[in-house]
C-alpha atoms as a PDB file:
ATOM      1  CA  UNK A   1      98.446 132.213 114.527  1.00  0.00           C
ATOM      2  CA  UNK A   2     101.825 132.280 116.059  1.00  0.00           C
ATOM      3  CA  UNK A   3     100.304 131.680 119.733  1.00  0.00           C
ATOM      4  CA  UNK A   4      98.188 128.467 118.704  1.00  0.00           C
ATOM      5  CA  UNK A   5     101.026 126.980 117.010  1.00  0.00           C
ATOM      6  CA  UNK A   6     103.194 127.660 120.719  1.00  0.00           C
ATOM      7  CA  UNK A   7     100.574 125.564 122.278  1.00  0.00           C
ATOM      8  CA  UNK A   8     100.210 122.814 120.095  1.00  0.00           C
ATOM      9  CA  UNK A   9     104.060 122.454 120.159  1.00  0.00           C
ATOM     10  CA  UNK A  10     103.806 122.257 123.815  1.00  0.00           C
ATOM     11  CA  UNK A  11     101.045 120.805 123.751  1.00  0.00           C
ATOM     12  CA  UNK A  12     102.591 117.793 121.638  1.00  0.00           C
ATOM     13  CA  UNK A  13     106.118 117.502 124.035  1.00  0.00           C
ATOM     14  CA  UNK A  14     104.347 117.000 126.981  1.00  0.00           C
ATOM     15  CA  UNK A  15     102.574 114.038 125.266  1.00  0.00           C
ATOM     16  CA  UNK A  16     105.517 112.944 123.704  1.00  0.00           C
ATOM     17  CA  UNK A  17     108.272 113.450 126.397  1.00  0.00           C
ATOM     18  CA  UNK A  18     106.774 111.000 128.980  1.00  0.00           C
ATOM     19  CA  UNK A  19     106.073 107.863 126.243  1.00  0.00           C
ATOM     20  CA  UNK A  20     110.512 108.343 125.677  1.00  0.00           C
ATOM     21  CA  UNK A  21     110.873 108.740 129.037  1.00  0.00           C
ATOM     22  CA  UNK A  22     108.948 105.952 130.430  1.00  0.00           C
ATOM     23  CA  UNK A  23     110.703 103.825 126.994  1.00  0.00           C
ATOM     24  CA  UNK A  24     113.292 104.423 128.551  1.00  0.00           C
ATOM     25  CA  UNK A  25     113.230 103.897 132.234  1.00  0.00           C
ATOM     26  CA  UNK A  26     112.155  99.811 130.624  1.00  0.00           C
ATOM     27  CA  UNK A  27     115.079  99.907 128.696  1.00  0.00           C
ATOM     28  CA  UNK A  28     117.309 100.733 131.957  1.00  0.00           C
ATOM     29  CA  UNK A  29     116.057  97.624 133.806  1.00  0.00           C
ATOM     30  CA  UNK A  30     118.753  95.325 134.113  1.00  0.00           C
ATOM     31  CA  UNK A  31     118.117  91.364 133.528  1.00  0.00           C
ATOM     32  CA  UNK A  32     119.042  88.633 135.647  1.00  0.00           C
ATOM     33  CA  UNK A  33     119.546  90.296 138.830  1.00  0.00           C
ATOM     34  CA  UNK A  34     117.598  89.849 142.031  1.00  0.00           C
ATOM     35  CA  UNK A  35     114.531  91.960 142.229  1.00  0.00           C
ATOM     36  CA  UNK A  36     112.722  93.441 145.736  1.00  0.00           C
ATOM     37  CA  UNK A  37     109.886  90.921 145.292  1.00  0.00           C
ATOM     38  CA  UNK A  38     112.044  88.026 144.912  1.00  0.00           C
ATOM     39  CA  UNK A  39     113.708  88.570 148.571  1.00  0.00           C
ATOM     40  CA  UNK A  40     113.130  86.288 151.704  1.00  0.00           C
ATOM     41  CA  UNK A  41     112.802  87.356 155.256  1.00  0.00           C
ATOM     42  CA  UNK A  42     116.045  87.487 157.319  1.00  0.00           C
ATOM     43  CA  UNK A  43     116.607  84.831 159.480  1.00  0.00           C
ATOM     44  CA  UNK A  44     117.516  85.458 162.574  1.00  0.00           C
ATOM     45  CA  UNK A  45     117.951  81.811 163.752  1.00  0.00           C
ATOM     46  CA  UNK A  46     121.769  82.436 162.467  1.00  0.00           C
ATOM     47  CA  UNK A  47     124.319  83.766 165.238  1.00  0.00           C
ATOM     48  CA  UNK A  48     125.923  85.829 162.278  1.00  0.00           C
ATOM     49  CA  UNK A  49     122.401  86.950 161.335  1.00  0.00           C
ATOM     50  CA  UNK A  50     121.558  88.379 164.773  1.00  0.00           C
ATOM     51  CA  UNK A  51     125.267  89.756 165.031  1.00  0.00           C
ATOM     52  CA  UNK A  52     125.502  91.831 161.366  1.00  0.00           C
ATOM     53  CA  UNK A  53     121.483  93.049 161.445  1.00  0.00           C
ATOM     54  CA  UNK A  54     121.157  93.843 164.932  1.00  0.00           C
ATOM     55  CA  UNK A  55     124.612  93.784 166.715  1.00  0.00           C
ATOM     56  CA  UNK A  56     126.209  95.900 164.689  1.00  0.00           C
ATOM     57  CA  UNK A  57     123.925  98.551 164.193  1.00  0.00           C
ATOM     58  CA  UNK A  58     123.537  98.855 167.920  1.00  0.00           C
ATOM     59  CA  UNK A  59     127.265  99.066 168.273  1.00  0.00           C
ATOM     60  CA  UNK A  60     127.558 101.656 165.693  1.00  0.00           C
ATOM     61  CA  UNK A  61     124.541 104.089 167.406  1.00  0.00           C
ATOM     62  CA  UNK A  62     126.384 103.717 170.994  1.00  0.00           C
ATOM     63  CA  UNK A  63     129.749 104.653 169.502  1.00  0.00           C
ATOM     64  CA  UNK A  64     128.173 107.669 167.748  1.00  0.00           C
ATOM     65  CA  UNK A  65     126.651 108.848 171.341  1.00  0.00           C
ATOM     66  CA  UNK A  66     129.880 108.073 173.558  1.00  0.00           C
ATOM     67  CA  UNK A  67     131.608 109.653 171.034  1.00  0.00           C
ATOM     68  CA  UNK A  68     129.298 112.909 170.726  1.00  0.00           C
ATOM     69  CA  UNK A  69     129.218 112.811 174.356  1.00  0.00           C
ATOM     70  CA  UNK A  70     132.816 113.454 174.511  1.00  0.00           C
ATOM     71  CA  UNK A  71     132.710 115.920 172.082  1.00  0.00           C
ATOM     72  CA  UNK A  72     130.553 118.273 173.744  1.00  0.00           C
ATOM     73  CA  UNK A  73     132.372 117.319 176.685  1.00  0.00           C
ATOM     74  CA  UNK A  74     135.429 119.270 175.490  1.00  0.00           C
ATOM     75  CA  UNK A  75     134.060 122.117 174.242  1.00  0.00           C
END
């Protein structure tokens, strides 16, 4: 007797659990802000554009390599 009523009690939170959970994750969702599906493209017809998206990140990998470069350099 004691085992069945084990099972059924687990039995009944992992039915239960996911219906508060999942109540909950809908709850979280925040309204009015902008959602993935509501994003355009970028455009990269703007100078600024091409500079923050591509220039940037270019810069940032070549001043991690000169700079590891160095490093290794010293040692």
């Amino acid at each position: 007797m004691q085992q069945k009523s084990k099972y059924v009690y687990s039995f009944r939170s992992l039915i239960i659990l996911p219906m508060l959970l999942a109540t909950a994750a809908v709850a979280q969702s925040p309204q009015g802000l902008p959602k993935p599906s509501d994003n355009d493209p970028i455009d990269l017809s703007s100078p600024f554009s091409i500079i923050f998206y591509i220039g940037i990140p270019v810069l940032a990998i070549v001043l991690y390599l000169v700079m590891r470069g160095r490093k290794k350099r010293e040692k």
